[in-house]
Each structure stands twice: as C-alpha cells, then as structure tokens.
C-alpha atoms as a PDB file:
ATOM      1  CA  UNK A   1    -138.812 -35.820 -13.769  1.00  0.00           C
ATOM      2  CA  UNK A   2    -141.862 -36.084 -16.077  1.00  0.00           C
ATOM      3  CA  UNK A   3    -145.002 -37.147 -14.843  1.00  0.00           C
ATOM      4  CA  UNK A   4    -145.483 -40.910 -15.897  1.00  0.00           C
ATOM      5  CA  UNK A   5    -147.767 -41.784 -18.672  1.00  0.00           C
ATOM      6  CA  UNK A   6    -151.147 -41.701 -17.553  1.00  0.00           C
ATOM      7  CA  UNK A   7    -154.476 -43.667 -18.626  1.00  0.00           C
ATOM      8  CA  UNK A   8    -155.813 -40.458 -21.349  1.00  0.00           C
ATOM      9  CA  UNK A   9    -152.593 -38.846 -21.845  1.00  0.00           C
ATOM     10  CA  UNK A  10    -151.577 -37.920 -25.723  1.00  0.00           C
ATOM     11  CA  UNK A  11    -148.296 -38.995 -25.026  1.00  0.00           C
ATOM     12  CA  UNK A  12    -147.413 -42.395 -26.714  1.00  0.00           C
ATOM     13  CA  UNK A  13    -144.758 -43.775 -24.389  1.00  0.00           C
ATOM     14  CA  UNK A  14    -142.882 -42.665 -20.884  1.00  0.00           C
ATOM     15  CA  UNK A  15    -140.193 -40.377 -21.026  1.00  0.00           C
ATOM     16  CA  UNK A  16    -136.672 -41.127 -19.669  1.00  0.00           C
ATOM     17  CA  UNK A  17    -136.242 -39.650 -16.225  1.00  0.00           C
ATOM     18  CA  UNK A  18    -135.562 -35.992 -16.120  1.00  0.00           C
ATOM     19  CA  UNK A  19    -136.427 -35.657 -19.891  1.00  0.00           C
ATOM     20  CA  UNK A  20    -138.762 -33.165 -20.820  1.00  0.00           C
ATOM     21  CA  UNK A  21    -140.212 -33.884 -24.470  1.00  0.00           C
ATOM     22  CA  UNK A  22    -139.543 -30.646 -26.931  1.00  0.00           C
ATOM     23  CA  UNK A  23    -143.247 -31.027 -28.288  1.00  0.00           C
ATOM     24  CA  UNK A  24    -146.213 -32.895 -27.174  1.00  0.00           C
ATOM     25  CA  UNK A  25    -147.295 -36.006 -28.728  1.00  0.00           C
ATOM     26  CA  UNK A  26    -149.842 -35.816 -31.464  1.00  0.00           C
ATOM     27  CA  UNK A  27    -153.604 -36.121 -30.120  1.00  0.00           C
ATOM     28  CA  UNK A  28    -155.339 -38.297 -32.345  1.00  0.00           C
ATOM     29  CA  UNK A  29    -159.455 -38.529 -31.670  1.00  0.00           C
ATOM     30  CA  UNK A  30    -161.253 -42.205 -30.278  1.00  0.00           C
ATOM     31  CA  UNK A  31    -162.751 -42.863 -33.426  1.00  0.00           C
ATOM     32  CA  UNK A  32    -159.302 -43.007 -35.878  1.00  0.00           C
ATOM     33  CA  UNK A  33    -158.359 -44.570 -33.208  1.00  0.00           C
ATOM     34  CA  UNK A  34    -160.782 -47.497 -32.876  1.00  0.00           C
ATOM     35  CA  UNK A  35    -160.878 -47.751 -37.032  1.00  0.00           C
ATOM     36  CA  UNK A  36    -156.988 -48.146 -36.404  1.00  0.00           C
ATOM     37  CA  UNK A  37    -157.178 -51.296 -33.806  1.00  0.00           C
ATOM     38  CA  UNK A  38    -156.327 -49.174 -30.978  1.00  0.00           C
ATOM     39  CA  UNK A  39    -159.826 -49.045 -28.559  1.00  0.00           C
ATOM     40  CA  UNK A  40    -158.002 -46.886 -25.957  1.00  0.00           C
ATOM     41  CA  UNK A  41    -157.228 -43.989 -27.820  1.00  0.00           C
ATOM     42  CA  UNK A  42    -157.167 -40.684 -27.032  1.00  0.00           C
ATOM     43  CA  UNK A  43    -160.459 -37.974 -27.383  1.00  0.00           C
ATOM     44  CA  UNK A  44    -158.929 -34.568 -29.213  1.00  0.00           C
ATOM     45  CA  UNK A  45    -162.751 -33.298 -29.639  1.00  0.00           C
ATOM     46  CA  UNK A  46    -165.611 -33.935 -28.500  1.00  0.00           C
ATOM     47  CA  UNK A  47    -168.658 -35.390 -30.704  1.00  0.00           C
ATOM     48  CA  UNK A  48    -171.739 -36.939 -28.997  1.00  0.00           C
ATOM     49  CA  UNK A  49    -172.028 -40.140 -29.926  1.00  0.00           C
ATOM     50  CA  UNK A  50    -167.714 -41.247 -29.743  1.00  0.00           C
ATOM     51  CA  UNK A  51    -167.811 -40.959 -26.011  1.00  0.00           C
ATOM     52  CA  UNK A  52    -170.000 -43.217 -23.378  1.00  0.00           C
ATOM     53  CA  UNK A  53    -172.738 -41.448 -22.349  1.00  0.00           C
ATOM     54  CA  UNK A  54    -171.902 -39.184 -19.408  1.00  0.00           C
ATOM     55  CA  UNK A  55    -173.496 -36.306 -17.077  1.00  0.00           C
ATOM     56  CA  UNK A  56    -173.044 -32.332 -18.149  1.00  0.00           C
ATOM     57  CA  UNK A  57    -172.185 -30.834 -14.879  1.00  0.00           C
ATOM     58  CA  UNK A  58    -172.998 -27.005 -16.354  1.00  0.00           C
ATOM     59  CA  UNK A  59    -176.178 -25.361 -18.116  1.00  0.00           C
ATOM     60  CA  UNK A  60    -173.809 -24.926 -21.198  1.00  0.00           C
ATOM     61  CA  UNK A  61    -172.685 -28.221 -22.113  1.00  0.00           C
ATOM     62  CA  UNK A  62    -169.411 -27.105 -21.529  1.00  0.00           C
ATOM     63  CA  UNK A  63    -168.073 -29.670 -19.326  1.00  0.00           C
ATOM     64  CA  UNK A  64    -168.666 -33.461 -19.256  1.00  0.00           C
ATOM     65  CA  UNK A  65    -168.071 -36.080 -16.074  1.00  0.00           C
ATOM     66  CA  UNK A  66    -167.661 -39.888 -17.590  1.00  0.00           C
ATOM     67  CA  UNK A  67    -166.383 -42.440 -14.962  1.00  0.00           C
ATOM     68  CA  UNK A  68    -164.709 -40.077 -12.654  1.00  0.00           C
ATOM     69  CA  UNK A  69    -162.885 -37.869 -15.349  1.00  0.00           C
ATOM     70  CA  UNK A  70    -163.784 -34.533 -16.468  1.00  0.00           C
ATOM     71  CA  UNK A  71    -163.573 -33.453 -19.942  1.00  0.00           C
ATOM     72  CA  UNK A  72    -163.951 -29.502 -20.117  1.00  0.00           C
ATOM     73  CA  UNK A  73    -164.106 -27.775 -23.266  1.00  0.00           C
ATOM     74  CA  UNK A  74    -163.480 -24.577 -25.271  1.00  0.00           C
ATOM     75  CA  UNK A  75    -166.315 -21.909 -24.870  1.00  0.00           C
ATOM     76  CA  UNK A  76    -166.950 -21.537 -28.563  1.00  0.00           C
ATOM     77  CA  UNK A  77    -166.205 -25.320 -30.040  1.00  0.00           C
ATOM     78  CA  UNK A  78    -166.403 -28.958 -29.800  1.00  0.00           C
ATOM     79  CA  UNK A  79    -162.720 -28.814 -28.881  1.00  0.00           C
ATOM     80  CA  UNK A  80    -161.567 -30.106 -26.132  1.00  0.00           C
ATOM     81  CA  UNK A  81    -160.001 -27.736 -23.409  1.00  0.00           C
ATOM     82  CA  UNK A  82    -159.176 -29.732 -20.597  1.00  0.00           C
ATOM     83  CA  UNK A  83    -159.398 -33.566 -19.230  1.00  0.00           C
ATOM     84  CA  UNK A  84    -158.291 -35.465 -15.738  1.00  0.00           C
ATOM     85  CA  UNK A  85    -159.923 -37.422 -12.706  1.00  0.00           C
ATOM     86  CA  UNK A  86    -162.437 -36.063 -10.829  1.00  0.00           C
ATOM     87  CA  UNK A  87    -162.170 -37.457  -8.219  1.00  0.00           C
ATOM     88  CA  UNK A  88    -164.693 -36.210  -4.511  1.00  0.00           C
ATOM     89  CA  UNK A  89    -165.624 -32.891  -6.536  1.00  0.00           C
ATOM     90  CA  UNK A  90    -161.359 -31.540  -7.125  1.00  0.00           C
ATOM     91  CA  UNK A  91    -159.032 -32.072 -10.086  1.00  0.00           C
ATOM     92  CA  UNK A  92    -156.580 -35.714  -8.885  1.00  0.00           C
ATOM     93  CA  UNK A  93    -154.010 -36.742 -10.841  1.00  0.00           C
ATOM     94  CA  UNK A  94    -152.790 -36.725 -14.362  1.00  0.00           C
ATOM     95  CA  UNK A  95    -154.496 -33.654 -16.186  1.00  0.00           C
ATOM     96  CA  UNK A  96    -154.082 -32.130 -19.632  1.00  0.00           C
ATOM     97  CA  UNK A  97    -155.298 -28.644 -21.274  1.00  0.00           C
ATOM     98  CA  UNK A  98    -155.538 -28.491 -25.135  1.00  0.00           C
ATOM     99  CA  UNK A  99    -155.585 -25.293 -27.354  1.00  0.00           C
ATOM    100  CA  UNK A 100    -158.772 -25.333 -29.424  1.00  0.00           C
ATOM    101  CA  UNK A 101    -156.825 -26.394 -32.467  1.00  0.00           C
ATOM    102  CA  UNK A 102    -156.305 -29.802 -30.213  1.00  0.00           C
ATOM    103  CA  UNK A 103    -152.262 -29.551 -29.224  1.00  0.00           C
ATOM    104  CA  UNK A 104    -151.478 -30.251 -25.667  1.00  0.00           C
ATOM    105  CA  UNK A 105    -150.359 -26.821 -24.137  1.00  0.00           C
ATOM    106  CA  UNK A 106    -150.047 -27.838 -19.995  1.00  0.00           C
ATOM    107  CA  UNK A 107    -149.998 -31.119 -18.255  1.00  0.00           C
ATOM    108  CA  UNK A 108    -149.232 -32.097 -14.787  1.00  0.00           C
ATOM    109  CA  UNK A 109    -150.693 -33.872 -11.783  1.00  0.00           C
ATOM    110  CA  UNK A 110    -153.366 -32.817  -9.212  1.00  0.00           C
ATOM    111  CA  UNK A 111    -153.820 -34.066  -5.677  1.00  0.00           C
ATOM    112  CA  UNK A 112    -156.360 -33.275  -3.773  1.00  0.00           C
ATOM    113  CA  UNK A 113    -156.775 -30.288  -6.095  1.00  0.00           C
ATOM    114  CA  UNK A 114    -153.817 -28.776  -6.218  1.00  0.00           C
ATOM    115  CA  UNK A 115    -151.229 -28.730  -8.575  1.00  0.00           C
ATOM    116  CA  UNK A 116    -148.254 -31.002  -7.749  1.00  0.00           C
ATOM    117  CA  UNK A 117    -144.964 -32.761  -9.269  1.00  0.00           C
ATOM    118  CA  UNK A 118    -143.594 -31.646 -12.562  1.00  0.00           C
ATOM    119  CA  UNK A 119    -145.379 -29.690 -14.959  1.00  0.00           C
ATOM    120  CA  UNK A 120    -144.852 -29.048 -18.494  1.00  0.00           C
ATOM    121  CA  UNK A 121    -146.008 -25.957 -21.066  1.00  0.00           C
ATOM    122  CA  UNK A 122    -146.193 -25.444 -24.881  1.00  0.00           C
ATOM    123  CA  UNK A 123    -147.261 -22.575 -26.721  1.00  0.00           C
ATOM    124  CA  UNK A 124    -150.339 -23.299 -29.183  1.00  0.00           C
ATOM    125  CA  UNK A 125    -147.339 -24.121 -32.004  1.00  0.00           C
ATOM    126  CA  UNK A 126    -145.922 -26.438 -29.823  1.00  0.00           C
ATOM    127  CA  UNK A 127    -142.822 -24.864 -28.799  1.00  0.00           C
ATOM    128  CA  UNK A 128    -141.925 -25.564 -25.396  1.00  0.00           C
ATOM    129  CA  UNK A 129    -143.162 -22.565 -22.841  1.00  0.00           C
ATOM    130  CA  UNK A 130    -142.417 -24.008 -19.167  1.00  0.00           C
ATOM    131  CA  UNK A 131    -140.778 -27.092 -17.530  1.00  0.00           C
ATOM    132  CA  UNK A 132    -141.046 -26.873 -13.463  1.00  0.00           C
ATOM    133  CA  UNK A 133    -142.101 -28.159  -9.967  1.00  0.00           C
ATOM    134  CA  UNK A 134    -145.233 -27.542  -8.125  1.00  0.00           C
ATOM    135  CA  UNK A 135    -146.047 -27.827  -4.520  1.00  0.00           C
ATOM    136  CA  UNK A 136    -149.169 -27.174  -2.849  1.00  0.00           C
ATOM    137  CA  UNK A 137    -150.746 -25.447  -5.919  1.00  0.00           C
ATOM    138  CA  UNK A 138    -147.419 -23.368  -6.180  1.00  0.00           C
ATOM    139  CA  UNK A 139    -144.442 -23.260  -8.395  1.00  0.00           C
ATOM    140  CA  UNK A 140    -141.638 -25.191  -5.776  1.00  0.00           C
ATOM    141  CA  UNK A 141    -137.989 -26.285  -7.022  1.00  0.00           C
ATOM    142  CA  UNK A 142    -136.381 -25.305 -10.781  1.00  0.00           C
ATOM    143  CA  UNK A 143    -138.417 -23.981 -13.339  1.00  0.00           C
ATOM    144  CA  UNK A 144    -137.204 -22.777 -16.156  1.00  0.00           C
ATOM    145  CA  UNK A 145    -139.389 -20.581 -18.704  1.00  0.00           C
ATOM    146  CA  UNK A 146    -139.044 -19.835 -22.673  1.00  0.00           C
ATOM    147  CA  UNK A 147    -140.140 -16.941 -24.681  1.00  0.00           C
ATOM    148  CA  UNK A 148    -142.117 -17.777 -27.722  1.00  0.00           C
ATOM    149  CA  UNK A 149    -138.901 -17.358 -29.901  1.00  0.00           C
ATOM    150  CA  UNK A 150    -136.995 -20.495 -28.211  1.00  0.00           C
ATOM    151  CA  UNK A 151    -134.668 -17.977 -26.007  1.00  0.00           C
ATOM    152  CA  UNK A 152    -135.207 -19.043 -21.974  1.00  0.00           C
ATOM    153  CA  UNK A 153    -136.912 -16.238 -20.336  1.00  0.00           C
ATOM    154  CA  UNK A 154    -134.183 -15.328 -17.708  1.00  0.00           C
ATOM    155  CA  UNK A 155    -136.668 -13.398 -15.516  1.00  0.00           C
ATOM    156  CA  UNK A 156    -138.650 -16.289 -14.637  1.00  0.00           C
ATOM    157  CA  UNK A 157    -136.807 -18.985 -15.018  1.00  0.00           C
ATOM    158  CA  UNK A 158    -135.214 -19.797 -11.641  1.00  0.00           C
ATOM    159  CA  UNK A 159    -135.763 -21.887  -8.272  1.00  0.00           C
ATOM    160  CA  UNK A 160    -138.795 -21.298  -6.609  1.00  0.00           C
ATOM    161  CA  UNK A 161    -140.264 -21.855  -2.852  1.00  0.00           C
ATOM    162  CA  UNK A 162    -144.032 -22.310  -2.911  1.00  0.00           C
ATOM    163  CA  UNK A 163    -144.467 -19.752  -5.647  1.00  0.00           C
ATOM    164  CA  UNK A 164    -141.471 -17.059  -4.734  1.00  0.00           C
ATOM    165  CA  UNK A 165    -138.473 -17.046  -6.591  1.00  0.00           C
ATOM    166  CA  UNK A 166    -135.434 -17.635  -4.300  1.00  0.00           C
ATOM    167  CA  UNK A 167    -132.972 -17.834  -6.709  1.00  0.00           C
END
C-alpha cells in the first residue's frame, strides 16, 4: 500500500490501495500556488521571503525548521532536497527527497526516526526506481527494484526480513 497523502506531499490525490504511481506528481512552488487560489501548496524551492519565517538549524543555511517540519536542501542551490516532521529532534512521518531539478525521487514515512511502511523511488527523470516495505529502518516484506531502462532489477528485487533478502 502507498503511504496516504500527507499535509506537504506533491502528490495531488490518494492512491488506490496497493497502487504505486509510475511518476510522481508535479511539484509546483507556494507562490504559483497562492496566485492560483490554492494557499496550501506545495514549496519545490526555497526563496526567503515565500516561506514563514523559521530557525536555520546549521551554520550553512542548509536546513530550515518551520512549525515542526524540516526543509533540507541541496548543497549548491535554493532547491529543495528534503522535507518532513521533525518531530523531538528525529525524522516522523510523511517525508519526501527532491532531485535539485525539483522531482520527487523517495518518499515514505518515519517513526520515531526510522524508516517505516511503504516506500517509493524514482530516478531524477522520473522513472520508477523502487517500490518496497520498511521495518525498523530496514527493507522488510516485497520490494521490487528497476534499472534505469524500465527492466526490474532481478537481483534486488525480492522479499526481504529487516534488510536481508530471504527470497
């Protein structure tokens, strides 16, 4: 099953269960968002001034807390490279990573800082990469894995238990 649609997530509507969508959701940025009616938008970059106020938690600038969620980005942009609750200093619940060009390559749930539930991968054109289970920061249940051509990657893709592939 997909994770369901979360409060910052780029996609625009829940998933039937045990779908897994081909390609993320387009991430469109607070501002188009708020000139196009729609005040809960999603943040693709980050530009001072669109977002509340908030606390840098490095020297860099390179990550943001607002309200409990993290946004983390790229080393050498604006872009952003990662968002979710942050929640008693670890990553809890519904997080996303971005490639600096702003498509949604990962997203799955935390809690209590580990990765947990269904996860799904893209490559940076989209593509799908990885659909699987996590448990206790590992890979646990089906997973199946795809090679940047399309072709599933038959030496990963498998069942798992807490990260060792059984099968």
């Amino acid at each position: 099953m997909v994770a369901p649609l979360q409060q910052g997530s780029t996609r625009t509507q829940d998933p039937v269960d045990g779908e897994v969508p081909d390609k993320p959701a387009p991430v469109i940025s607070r501002e188009k968002s708020e000139k196009a009616g729609n005040p809960d938008g999603i943040v693709q970059q980050h530009q001072h001034g669109v977002l509340p106020e908030g606390k840098f938690v490095d020297d860099h600038g390179r990550q943001e807390l607002i309200d409990e969620v993290l946004y983390i980005y790229h080393e050498n942009s604006d872009a952003l490279s990662e968002v979710g609750p942050w929640i008693g200093g670890v990553r809890e619940g519904f997080w996303e990573s971005f490639s600096e060009e702003g498509t949604v390559i990962l997203s799955g749930e935390y809690l209590r800082g580990k990765s947990t539930g269904q996860w799904n991968g893209w490559y940076n054109d989209g593509t799908r990469r990885l659909t699987g289970g996590s448990l206790n920061g590992k890979t646990h249940g089906r997973a199946t894995y795809w090679l940047p051509n399309g072709q599933v990657d038959a030496s990963l893709t498998g069942v798992y238990e807490l990260g060792v592939k059984v099968d």
